[in-house]
PDB file of N, CA and C in Angstrom:
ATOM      1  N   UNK A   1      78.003  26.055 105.278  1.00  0.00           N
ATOM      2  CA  UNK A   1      76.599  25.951 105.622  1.00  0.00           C
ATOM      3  C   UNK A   1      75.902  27.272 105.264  1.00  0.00           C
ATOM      4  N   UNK A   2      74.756  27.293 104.830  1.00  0.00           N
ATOM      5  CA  UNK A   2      74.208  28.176 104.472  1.00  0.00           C
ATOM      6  C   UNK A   2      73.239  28.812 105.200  1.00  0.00           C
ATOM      7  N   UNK A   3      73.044  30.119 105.164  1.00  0.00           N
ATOM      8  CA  UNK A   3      72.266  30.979 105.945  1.00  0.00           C
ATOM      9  C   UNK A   3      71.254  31.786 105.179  1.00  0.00           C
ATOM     10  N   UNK A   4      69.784  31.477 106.373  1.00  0.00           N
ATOM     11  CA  UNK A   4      68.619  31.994 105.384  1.00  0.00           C
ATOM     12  C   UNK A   4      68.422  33.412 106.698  1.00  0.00           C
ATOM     13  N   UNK A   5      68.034  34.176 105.957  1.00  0.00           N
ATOM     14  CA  UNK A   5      67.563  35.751 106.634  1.00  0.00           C
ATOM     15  C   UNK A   5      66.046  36.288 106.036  1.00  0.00           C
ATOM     16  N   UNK A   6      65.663  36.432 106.916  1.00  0.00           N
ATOM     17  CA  UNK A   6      64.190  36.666 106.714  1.00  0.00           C
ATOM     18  C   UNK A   6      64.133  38.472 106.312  1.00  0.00           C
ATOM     19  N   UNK A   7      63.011  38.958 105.372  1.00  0.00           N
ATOM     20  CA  UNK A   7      63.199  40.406 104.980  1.00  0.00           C
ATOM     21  C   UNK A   7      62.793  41.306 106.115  1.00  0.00           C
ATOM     22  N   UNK A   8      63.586  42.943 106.325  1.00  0.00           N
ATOM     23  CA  UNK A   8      62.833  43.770 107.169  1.00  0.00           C
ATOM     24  C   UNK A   8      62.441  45.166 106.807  1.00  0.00           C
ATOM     25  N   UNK A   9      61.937  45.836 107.293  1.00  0.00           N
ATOM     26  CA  UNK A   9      62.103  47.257 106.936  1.00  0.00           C
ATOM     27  C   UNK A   9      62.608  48.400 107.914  1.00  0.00           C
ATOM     28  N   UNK A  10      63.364  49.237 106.751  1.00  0.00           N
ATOM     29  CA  UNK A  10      63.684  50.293 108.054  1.00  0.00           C
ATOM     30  C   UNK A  10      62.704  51.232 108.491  1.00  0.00           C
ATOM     31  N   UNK A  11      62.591  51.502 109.689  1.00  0.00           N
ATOM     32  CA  UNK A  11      61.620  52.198 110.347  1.00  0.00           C
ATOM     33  C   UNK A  11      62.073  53.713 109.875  1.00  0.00           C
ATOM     34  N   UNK A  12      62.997  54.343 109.548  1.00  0.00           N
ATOM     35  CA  UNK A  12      63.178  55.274 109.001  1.00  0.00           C
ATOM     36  C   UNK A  12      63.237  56.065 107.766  1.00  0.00           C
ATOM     37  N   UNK A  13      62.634  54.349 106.849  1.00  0.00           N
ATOM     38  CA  UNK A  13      62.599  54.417 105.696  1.00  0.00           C
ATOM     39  C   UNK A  13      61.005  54.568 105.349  1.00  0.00           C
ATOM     40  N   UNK A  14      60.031  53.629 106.472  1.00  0.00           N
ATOM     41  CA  UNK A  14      58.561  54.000 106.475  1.00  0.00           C
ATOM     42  C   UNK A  14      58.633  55.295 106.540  1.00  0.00           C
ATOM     43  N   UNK A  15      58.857  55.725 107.424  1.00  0.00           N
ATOM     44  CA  UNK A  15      58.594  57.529 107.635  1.00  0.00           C
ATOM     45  C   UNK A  15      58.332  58.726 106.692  1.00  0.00           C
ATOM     46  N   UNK A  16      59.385  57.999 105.737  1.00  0.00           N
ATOM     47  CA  UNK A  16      58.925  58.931 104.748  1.00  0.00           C
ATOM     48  C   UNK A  16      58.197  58.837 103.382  1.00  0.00           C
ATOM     49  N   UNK A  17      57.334  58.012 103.684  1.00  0.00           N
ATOM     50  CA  UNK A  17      56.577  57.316 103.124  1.00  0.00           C
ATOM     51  C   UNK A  17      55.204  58.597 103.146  1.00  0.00           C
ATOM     52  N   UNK A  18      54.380  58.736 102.989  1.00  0.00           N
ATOM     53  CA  UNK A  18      53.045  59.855 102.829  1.00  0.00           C
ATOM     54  C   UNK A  18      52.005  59.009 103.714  1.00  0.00           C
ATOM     55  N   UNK A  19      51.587  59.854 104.127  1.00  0.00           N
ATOM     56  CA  UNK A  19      50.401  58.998 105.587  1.00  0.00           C
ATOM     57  C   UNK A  19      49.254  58.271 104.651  1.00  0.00           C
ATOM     58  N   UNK A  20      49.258  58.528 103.333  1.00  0.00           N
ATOM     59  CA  UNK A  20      47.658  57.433 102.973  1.00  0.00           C
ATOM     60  C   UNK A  20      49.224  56.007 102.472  1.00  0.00           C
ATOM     61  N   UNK A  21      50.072  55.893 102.435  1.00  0.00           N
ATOM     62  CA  UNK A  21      50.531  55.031 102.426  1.00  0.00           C
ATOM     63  C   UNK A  21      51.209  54.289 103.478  1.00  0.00           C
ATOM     64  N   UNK A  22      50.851  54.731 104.819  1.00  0.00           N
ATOM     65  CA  UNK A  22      51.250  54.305 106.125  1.00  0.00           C
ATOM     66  C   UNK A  22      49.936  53.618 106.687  1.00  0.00           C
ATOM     67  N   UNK A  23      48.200  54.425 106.346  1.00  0.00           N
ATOM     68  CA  UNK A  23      47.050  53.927 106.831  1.00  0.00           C
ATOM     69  C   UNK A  23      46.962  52.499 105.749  1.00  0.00           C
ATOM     70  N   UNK A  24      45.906  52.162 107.195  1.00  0.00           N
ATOM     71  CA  UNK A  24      46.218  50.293 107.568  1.00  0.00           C
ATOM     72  C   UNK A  24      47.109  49.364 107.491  1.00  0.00           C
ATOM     73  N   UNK A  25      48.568  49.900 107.489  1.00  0.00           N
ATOM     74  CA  UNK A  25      49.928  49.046 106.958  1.00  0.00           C
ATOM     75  C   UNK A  25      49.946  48.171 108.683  1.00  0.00           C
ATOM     76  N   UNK A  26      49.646  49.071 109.936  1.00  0.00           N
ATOM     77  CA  UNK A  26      50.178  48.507 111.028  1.00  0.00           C
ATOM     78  C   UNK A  26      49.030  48.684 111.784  1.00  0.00           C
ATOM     79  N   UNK A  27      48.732  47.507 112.908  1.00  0.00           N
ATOM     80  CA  UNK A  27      47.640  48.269 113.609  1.00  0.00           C
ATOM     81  C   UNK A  27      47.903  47.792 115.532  1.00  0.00           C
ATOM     82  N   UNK A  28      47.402  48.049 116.095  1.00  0.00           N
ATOM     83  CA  UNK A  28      47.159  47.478 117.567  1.00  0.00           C
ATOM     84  C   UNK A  28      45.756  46.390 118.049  1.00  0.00           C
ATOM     85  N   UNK A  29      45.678  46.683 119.057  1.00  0.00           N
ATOM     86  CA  UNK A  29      44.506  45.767 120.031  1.00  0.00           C
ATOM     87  C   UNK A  29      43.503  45.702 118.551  1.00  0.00           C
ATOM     88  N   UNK A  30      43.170  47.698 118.755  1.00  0.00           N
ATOM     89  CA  UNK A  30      41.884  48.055 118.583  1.00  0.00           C
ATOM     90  C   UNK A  30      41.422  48.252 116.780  1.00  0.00           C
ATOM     91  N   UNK A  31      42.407  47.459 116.281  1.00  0.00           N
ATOM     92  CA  UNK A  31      42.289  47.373 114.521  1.00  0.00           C
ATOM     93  C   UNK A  31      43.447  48.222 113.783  1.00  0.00           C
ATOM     94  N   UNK A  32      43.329  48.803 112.685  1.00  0.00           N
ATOM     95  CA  UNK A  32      44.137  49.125 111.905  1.00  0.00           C
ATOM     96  C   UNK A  32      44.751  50.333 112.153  1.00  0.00           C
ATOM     97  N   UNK A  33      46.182  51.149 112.253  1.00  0.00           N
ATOM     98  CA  UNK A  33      45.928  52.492 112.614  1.00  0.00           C
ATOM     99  C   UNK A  33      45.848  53.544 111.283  1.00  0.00           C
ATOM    100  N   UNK A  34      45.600  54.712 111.674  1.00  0.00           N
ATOM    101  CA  UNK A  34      45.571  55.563 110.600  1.00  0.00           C
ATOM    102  C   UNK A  34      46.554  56.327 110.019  1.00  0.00           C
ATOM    103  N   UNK A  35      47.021  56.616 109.041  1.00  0.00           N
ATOM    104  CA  UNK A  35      48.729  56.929 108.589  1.00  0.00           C
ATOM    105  C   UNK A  35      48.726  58.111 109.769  1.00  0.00           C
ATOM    106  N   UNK A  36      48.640  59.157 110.322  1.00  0.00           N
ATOM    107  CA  UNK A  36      48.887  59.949 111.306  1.00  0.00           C
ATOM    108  C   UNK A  36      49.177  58.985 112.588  1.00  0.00           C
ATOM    109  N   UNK A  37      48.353  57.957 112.923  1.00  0.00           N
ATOM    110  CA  UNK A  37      49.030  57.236 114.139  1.00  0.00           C
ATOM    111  C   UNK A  37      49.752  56.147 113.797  1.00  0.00           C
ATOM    112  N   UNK A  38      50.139  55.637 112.940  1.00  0.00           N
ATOM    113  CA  UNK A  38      51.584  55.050 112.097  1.00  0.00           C
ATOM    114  C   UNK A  38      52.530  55.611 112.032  1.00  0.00           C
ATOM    115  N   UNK A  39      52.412  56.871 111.801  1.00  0.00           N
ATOM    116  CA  UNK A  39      53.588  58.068 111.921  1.00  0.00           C
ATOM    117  C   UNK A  39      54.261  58.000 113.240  1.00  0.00           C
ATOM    118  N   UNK A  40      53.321  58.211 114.350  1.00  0.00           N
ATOM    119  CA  UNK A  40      53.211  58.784 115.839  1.00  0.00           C
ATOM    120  C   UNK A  40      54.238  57.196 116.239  1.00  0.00           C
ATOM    121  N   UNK A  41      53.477  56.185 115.752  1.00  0.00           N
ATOM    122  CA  UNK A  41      54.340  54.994 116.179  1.00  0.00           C
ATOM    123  C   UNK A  41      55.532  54.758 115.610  1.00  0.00           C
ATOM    124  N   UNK A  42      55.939  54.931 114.700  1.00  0.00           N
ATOM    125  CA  UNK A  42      56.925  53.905 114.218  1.00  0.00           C
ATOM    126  C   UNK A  42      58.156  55.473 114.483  1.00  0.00           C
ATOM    127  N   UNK A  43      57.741  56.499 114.511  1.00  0.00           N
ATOM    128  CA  UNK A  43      58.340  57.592 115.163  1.00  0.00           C
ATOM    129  C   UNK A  43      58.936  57.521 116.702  1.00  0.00           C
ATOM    130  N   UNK A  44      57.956  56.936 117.719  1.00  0.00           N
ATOM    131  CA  UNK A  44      58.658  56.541 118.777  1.00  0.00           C
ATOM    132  C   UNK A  44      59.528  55.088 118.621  1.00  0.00           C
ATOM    133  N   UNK A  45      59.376  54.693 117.965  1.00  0.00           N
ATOM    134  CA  UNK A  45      59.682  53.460 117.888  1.00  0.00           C
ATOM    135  C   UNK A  45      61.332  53.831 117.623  1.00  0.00           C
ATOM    136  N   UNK A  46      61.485  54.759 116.551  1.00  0.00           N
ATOM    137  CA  UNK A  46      62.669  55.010 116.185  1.00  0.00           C
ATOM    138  C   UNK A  46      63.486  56.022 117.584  1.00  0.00           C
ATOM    139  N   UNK A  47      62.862  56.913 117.878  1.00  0.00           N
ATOM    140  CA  UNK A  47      63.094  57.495 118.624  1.00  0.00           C
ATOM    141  C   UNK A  47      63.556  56.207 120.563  1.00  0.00           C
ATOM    142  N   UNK A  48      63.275  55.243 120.365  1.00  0.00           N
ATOM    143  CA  UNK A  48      63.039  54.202 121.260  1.00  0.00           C
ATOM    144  C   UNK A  48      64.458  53.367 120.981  1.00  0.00           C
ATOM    145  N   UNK A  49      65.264  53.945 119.766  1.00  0.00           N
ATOM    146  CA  UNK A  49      66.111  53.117 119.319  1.00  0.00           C
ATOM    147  C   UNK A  49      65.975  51.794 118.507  1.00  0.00           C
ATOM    148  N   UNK A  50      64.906  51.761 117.973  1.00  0.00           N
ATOM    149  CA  UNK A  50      64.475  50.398 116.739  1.00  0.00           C
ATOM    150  C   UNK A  50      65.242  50.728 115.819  1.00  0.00           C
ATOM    151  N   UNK A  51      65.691  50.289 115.078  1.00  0.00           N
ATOM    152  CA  UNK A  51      65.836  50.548 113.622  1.00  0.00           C
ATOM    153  C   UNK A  51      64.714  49.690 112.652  1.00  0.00           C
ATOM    154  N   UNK A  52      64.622  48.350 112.679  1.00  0.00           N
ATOM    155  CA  UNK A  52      63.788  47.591 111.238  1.00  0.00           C
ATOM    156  C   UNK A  52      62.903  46.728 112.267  1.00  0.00           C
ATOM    157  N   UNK A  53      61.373  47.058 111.528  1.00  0.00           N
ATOM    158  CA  UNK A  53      60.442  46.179 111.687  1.00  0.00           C
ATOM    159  C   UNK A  53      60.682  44.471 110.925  1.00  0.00           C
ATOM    160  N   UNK A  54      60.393  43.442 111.264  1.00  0.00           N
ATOM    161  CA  UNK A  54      60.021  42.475 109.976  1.00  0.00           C
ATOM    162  C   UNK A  54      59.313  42.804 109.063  1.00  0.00           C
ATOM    163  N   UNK A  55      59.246  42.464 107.951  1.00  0.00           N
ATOM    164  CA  UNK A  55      58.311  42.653 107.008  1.00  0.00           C
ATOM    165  C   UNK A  55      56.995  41.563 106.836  1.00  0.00           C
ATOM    166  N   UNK A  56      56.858  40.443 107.901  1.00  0.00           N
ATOM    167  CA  UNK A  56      55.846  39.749 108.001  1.00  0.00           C
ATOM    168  C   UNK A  56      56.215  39.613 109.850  1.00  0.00           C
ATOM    169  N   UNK A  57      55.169  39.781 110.647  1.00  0.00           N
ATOM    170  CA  UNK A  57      54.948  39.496 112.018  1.00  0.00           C
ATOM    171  C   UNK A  57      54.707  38.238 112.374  1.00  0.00           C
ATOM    172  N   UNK A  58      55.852  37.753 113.156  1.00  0.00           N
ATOM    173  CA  UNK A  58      55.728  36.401 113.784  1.00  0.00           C
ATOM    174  C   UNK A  58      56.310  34.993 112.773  1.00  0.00           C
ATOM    175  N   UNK A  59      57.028  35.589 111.926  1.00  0.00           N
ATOM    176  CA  UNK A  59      57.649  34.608 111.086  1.00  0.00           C
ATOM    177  C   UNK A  59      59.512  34.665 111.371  1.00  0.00           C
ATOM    178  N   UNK A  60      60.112  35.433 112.273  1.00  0.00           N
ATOM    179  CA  UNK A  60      61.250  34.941 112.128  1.00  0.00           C
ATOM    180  C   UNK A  60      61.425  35.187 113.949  1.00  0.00           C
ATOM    181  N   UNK A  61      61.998  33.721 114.726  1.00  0.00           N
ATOM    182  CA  UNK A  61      62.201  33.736 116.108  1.00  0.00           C
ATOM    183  C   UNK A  61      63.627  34.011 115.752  1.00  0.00           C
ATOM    184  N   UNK A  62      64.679  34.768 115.707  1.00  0.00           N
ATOM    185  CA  UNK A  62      66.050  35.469 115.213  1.00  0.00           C
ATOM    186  C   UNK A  62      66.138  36.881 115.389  1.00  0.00           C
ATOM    187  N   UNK A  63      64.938  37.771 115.118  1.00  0.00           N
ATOM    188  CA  UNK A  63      64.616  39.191 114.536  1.00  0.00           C
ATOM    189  C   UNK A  63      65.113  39.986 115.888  1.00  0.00           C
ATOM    190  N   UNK A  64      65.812  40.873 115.426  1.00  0.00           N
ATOM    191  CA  UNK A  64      66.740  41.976 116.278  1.00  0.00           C
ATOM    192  C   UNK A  64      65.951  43.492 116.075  1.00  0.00           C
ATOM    193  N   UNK A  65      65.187  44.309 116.995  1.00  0.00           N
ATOM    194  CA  UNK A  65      64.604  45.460 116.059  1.00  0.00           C
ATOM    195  C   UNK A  65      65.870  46.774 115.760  1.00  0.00           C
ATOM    196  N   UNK A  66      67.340  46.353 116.063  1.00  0.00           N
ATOM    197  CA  UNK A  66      68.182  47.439 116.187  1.00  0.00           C
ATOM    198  C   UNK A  66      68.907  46.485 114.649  1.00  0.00           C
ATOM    199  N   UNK A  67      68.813  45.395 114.313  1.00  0.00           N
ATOM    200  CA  UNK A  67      69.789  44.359 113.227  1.00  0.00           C
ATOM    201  C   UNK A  67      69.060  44.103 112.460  1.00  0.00           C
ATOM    202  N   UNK A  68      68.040  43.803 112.700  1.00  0.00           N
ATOM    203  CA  UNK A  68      66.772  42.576 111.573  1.00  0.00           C
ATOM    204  C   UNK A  68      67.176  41.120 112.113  1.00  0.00           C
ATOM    205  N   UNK A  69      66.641  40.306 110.855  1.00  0.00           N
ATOM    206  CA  UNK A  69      66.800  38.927 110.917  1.00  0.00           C
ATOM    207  C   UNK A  69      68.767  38.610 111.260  1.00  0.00           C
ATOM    208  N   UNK A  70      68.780  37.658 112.392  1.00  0.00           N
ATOM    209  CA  UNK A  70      70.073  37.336 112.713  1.00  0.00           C
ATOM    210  C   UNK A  70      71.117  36.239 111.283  1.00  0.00           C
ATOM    211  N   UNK A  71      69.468  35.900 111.389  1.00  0.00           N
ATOM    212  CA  UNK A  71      70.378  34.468 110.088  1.00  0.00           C
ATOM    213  C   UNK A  71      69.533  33.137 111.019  1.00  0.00           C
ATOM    214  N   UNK A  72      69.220  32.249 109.939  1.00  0.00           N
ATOM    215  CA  UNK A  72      69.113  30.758 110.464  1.00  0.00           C
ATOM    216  C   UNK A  72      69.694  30.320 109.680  1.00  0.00           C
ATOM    217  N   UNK A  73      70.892  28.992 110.390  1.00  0.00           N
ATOM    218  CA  UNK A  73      71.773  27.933 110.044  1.00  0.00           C
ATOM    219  C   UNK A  73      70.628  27.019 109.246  1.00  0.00           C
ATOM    220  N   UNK A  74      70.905  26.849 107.965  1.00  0.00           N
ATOM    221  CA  UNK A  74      70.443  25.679 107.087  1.00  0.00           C
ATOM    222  C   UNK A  74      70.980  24.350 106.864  1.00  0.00           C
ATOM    223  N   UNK A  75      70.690  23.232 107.338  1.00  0.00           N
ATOM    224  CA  UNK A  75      72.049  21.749 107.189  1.00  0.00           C
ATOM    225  C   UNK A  75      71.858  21.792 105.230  1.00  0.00           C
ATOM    226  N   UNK A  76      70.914  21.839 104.981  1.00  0.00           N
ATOM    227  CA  UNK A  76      71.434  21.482 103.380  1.00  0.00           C
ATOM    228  C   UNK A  76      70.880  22.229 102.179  1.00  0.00           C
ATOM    229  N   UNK A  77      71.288  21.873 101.159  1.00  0.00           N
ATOM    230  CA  UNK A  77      71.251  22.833  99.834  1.00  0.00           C
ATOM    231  C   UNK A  77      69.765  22.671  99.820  1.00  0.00           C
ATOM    232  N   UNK A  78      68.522  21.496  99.580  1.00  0.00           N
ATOM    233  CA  UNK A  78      67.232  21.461  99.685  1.00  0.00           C
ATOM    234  C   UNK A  78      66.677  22.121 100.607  1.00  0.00           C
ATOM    235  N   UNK A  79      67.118  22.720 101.461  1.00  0.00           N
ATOM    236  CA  UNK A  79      66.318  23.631 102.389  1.00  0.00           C
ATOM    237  C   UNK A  79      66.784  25.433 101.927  1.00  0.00           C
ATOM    238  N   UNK A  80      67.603  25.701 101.464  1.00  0.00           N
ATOM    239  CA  UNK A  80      67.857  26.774 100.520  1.00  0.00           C
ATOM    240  C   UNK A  80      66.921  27.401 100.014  1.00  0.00           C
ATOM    241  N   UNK A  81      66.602  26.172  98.718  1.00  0.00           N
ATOM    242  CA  UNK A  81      65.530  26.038  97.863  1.00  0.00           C
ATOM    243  C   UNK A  81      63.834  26.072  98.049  1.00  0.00           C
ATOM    244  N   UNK A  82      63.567  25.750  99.478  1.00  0.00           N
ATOM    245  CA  UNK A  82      62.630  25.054  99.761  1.00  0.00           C
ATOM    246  C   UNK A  82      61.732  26.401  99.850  1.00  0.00           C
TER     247      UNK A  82
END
């Protein structure tokens, strides 16, 4: 049986990324944040023991933030594909 895994990223791999490429990637309540408070977050986050964000929010009920995607059981080869 086959297993589908949804993509993630490592939170330690954002980091070192340059702050105009962190601004508007993630945001809260109050809109988008700015690469300095993207930093500040995904910094505690790691520091919090996360390792990987998803790479799309709210698309995989599986997602581990210390593993990533666990895996979903597929019954057949057309859903592979699909």
């Amino acid at each position: 049986m086959a297993k589908l895994f949804h993509l993630r990223q490592e939170i330690a791999g954002l980091l070192t990324l340059a702050d105009e490429h962190l601004e508007g990637r993630f945001g809260n309540d109050d809109g988008p944040l700015s690469g300095p408070d993207a930093r500040i977050q995904l910094q505690h986050m790691l520091n919090c023991g996360f390792k990987y964000l998803p790479a799309e929010l709210g698309t995989c009920d599986q997602f581990s933030l210390d593993r990533g995607c666990l895996g979903h059981q597929l019954a057949t080869a057309e859903e592979v594909c699909a």
